[in-house]
Protein backbone atom coordinates (compact mmCIF):
# COMPACT_ATOMS: atom_id res chain seq x y z
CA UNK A 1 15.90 33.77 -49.42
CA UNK A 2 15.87 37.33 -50.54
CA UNK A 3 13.08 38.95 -51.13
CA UNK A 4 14.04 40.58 -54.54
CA UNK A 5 12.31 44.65 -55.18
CA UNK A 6 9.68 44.84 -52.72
CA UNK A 7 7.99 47.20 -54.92
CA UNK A 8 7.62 43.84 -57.87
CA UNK A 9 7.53 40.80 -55.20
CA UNK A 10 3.24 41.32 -55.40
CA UNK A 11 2.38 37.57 -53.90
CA UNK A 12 4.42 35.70 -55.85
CA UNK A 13 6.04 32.52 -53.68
CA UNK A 14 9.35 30.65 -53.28
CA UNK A 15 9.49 26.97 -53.29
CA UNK A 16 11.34 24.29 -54.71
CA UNK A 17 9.79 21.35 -56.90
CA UNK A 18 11.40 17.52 -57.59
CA UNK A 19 11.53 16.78 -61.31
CA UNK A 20 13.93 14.35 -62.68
CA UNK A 21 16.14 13.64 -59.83
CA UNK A 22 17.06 17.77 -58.87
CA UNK A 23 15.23 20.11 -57.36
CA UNK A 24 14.57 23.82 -59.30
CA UNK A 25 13.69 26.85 -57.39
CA UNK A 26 10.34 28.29 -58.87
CA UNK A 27 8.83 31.35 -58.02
CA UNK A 28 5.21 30.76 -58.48
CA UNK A 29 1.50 33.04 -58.08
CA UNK A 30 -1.95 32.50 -59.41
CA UNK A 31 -3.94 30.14 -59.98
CA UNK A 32 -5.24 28.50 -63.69
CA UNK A 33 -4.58 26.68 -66.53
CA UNK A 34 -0.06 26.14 -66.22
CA UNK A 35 2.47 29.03 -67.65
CA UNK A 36 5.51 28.17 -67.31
CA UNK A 37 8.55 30.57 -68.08
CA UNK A 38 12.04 29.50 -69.06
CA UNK A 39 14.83 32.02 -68.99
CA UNK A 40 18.06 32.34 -70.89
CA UNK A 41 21.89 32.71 -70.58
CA UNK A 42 22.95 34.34 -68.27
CA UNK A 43 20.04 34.97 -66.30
CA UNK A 44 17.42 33.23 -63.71
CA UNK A 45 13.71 33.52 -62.76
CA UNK A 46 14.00 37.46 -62.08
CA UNK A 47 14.19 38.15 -65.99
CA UNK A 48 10.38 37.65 -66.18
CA UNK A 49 9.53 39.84 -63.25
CA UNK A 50 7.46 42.17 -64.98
CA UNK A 51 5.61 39.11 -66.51
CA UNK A 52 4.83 37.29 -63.75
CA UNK A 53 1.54 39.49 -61.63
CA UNK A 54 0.53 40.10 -65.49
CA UNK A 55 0.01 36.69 -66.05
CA UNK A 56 -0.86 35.77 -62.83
CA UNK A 57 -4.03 37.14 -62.87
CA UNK A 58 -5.63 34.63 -65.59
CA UNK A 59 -2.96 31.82 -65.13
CA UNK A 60 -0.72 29.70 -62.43
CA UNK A 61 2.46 30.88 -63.35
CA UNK A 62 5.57 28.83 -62.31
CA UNK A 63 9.09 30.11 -63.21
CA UNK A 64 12.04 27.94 -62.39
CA UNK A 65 15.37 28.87 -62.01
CA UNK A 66 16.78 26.44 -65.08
CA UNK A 67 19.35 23.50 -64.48
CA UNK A 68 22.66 24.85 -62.71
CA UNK A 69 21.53 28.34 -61.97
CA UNK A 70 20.80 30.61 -58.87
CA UNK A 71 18.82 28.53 -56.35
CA UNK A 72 18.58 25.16 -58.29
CA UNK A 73 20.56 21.82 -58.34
CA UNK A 74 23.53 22.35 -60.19
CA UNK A 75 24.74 18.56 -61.02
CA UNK A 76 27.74 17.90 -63.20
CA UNK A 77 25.62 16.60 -65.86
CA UNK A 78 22.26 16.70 -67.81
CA UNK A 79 22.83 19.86 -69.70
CA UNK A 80 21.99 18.44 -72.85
CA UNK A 81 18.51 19.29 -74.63
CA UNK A 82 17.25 16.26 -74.18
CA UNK A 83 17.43 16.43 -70.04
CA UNK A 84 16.69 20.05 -69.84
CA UNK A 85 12.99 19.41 -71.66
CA UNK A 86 12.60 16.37 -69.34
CA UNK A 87 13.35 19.19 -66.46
CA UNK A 88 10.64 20.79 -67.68
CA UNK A 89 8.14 17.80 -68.41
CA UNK A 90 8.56 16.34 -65.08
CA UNK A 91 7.90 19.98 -63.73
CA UNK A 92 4.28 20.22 -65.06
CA UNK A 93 3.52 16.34 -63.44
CA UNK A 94 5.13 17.37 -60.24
CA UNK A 95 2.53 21.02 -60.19
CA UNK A 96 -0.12 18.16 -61.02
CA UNK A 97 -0.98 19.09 -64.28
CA UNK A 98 -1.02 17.43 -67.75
CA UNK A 99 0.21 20.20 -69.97
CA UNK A 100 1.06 23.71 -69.49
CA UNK A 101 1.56 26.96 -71.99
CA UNK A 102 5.42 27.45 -72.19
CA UNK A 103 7.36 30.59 -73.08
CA UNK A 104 10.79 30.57 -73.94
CA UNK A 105 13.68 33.22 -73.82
CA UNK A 106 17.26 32.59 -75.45
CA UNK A 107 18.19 29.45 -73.59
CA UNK A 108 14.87 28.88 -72.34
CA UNK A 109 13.49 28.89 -75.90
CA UNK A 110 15.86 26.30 -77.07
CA UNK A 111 14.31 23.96 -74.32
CA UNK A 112 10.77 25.25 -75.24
CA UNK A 113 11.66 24.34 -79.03
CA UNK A 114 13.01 20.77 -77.92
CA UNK A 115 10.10 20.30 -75.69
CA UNK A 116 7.17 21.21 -78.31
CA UNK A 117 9.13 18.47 -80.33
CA UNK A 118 9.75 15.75 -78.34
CA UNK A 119 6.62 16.20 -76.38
CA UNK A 120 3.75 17.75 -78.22
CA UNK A 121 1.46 16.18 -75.73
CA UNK A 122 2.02 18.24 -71.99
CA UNK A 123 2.17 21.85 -74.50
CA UNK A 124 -0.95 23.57 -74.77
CA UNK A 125 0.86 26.15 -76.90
CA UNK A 126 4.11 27.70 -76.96
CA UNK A 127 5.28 30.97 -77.26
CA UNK A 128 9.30 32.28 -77.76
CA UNK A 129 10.78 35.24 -77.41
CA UNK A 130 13.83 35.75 -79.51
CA UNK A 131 14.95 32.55 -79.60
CA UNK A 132 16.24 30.61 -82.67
CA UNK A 133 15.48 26.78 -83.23
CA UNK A 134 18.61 25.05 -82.51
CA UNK A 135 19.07 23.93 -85.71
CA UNK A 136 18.92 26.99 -87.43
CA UNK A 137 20.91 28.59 -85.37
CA UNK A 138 23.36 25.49 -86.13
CA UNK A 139 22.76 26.12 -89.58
CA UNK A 140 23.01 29.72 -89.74
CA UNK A 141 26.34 29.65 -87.60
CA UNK A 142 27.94 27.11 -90.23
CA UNK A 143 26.83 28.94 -93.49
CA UNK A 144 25.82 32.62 -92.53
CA UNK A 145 28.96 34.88 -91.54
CA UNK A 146 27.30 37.58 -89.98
CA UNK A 147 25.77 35.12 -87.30
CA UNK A 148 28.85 33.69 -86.77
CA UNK A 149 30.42 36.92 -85.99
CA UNK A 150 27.37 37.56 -83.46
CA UNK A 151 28.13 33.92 -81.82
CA UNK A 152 31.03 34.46 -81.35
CA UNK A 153 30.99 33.96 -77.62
CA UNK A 154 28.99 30.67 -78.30
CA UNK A 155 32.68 29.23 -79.38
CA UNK A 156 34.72 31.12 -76.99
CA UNK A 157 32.67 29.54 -74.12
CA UNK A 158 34.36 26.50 -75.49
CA UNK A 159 37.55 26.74 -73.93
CA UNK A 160 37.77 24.72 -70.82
CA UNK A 161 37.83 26.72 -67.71
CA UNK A 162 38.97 29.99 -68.92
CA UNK A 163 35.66 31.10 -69.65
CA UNK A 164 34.62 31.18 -65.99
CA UNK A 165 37.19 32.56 -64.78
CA UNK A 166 37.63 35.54 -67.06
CA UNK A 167 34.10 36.33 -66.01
CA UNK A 168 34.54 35.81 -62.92
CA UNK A 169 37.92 38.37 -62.30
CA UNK A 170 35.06 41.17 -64.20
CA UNK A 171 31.68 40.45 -63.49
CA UNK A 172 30.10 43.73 -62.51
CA UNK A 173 31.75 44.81 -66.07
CA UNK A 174 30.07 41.49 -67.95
CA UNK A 175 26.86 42.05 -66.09
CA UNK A 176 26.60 45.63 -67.32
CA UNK A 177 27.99 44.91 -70.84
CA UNK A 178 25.72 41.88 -71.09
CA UNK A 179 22.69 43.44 -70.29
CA UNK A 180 22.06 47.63 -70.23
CA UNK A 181 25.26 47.25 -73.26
CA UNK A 182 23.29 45.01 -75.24
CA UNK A 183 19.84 46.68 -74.51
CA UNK A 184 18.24 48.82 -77.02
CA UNK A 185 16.13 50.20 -74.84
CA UNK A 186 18.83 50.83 -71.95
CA UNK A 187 15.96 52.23 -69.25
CA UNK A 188 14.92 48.35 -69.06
CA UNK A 189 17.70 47.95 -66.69
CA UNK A 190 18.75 49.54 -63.84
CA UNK A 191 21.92 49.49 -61.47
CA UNK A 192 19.62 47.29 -58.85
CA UNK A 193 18.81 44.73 -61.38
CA UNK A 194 22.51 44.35 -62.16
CA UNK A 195 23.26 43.62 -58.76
CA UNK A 196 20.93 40.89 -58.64
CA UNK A 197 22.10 39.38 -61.86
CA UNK A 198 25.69 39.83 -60.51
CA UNK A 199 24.52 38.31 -57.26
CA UNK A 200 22.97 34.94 -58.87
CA UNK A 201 25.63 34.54 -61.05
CA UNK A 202 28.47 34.74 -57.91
CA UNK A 203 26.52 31.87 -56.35
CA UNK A 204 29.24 28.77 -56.43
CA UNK A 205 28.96 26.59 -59.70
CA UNK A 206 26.34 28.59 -61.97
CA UNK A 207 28.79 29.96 -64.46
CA UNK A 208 30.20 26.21 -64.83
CA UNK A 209 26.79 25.25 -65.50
CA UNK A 210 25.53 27.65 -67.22
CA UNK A 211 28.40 27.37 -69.97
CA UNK A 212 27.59 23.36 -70.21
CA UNK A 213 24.89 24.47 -71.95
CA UNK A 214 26.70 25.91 -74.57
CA UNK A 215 29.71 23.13 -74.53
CA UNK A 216 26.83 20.52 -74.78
CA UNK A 217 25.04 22.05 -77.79
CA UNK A 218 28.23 23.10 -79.53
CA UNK A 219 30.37 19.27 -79.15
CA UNK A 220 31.15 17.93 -82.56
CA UNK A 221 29.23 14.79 -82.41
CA UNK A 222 25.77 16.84 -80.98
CA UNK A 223 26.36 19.77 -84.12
CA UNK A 224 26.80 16.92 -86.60
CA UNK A 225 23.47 14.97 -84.88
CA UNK A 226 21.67 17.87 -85.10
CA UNK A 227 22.68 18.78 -88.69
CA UNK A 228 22.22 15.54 -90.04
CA UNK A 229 18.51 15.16 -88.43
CA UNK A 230 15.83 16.51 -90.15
CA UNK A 231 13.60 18.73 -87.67
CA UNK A 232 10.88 17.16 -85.99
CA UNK A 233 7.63 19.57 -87.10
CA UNK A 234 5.66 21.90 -84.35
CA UNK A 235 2.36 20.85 -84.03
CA UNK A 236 1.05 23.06 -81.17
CA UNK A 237 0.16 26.48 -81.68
CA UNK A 238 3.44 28.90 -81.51
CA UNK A 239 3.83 32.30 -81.12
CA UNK A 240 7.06 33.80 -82.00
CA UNK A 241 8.11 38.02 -81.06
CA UNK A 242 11.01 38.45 -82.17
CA UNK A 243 13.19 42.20 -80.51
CA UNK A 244 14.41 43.07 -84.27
CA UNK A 245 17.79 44.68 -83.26
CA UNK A 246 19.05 41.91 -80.91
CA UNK A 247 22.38 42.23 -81.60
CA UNK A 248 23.23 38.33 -80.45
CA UNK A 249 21.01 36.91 -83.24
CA UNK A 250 19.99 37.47 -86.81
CA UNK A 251 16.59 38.48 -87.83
CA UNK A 252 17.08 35.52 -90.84
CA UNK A 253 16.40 33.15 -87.84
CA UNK A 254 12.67 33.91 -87.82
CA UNK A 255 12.35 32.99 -91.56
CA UNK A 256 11.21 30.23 -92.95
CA UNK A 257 9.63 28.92 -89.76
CA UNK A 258 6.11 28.32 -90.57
CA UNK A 259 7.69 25.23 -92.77
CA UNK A 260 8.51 23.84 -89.07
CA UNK A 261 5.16 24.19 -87.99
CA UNK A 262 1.58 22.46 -89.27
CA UNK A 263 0.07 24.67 -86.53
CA UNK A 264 -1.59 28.10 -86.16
CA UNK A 265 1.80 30.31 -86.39
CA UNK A 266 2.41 34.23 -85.57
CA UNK A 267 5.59 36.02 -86.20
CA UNK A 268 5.60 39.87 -84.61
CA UNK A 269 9.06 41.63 -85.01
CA UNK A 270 9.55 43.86 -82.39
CA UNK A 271 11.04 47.43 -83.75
CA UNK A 272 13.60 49.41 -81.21
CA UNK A 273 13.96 46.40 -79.26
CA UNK A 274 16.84 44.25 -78.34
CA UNK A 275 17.45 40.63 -77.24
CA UNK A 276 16.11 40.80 -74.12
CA UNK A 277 12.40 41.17 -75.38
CA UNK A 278 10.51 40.47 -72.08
CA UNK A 279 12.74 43.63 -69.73
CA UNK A 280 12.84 45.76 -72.88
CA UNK A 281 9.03 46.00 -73.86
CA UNK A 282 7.15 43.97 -70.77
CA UNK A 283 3.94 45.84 -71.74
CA UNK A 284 3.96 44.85 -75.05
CA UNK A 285 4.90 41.20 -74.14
CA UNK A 286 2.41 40.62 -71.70
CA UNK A 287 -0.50 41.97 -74.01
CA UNK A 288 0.90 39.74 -76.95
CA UNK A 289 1.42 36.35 -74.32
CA UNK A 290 -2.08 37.63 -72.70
CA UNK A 291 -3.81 37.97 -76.21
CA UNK A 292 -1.97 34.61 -77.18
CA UNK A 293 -3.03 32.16 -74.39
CA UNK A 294 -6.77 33.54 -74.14
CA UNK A 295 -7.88 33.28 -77.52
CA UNK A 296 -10.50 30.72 -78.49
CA UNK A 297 -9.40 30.73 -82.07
CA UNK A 298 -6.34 30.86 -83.95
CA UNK A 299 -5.60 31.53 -87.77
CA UNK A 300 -1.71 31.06 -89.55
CA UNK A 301 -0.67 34.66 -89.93
């Protein structure tokens, strides 16, 4: 397995972990209470590489590659919300634990969301980095124009097959438009880290997979489901930082949300920062997740 930036790789460990019938690759170091980190589209465990020996030092962290990407089982199914959170449930049982503090980027918020939902009880608390609930984002898509215009990929990705292969025939170009194009702060990424997001994303089957995710949430019968359901209400402690020029998703995603949640809540927008929060501002996401996870008491702000 390669040993990614010797310079970052400070103890952390390789393994993989059985959890509902696949195995995910986890990078893992420390030793504590359970963080785990969930990544987004189209990335894998490397995106929180600045986050992990920050953490590490008060926590076990455990960061699996997600369903279908890099190292992990990439089966033709189970890329529905529903699976992915039982992914991650079965995850925290298999480390031994009974609940865990999860943190959720893009993708991996929309599981983190799901999961504080369906099951409040292995959460300690949650924390997501500019990542909509899926059903506002649902909502916002079918009623707001300008996030339509910025999901616009979301319903592209919806053509079967051509997807892939159009990224495929320019990936170095998608990798670099993706990432350092859509950064705010374009330092955050450097030609090295684009040839390791290049090289995960070349490994056989992960762009297949990783657009199920999109193709799952997106079918007609799972946008009317969600949109008919009324949201099931957060009841662990969230915290929510929010990169307020992500140019992917509106800031109008992060309001309203304390009526989702009968919890202690905190919203911190993020100025001169893009959508990927965590590689933009790392300092400033570690003290928030730091501050977050070690306080004894918590107030609605």
């Amino acid at each position: 397995m390669k040993p990614y930036t010797a310079s970052l790789d400070s103890g952390w460990r390789h393994e993989f972990i059985q959890t509902n019938n696949i195995r995910l690759h986890c990078v893992t170091q420390g030793e504590g209470e359970l963080v785990v980190l969930l990544h987004g589209f189209p990335e894998f465990w490397y995106s929180w590489r600045h986050q992990i020996p920050a953490l590490a030092r008060h926590f076990k962290v455990v960061v699996p590659d997600l369903r279908g990407y890099n190292y992990s089982d990439k089966p033709a199914d189970g890329y529905d919300l529903d699976t992915l959170s039982s992914d991650i449930q079965g995850l925290i049982a298999s480390l031994g634990y009974a609940k865990a503090h999860i943190v959720g980027h893009d993708w991996g918020g929309a599981i983190a969301w799901h999961l504080a939902q369906k099951c409040p009880q292995v959460l300690n608390r949650l924390a997501i980095l500019n990542a909509p609930h899926p059903q506002r984002l649902l909502q916002e898509m079918g009623s707001n124009l300008d996030q339509l215009r910025r999901s616009w990929y979301m319903l592209a990705f919806q053509i079967p097959g051509l997807p892939e292969w159009a990224i495929q025939q320019n990936l170095k170009d998608f990798i670099l438009n993706v990432f350092r194009g859509q950064a705010v702060r374009k330092g955050a990424f450097t030609a090295e880290d684009h040839q390791i997001y290049q090289e995960a994303l070349e490994k056989p089957g992960v762009l297949g997979a990783a657009l199920k995710y999109y193709r799952n949430l997106l079918a007609p019968q799972n946008w009317l489901q969600q949109l008919s359901n009324s949201p099931s209400i957060v009841t662990v402690p969230t915290l929510m930082l929010w990169g307020e020029e992500d140019s992917f998703l509106s800031n109008r995603l992060t309001e309203g949300m304390e009526r989702l949640i009968s919890a202690p809540f905190k919203l911190k927008l993020i100025p001169q920062c893009g959508h990927w929060i965590q590689q933009e501002v790392p300092q400033i996401v570690n003290r928030e997740l730091l501050d977050f996870f070690q306080s004894t008491s918590l107030s609605v702000v």
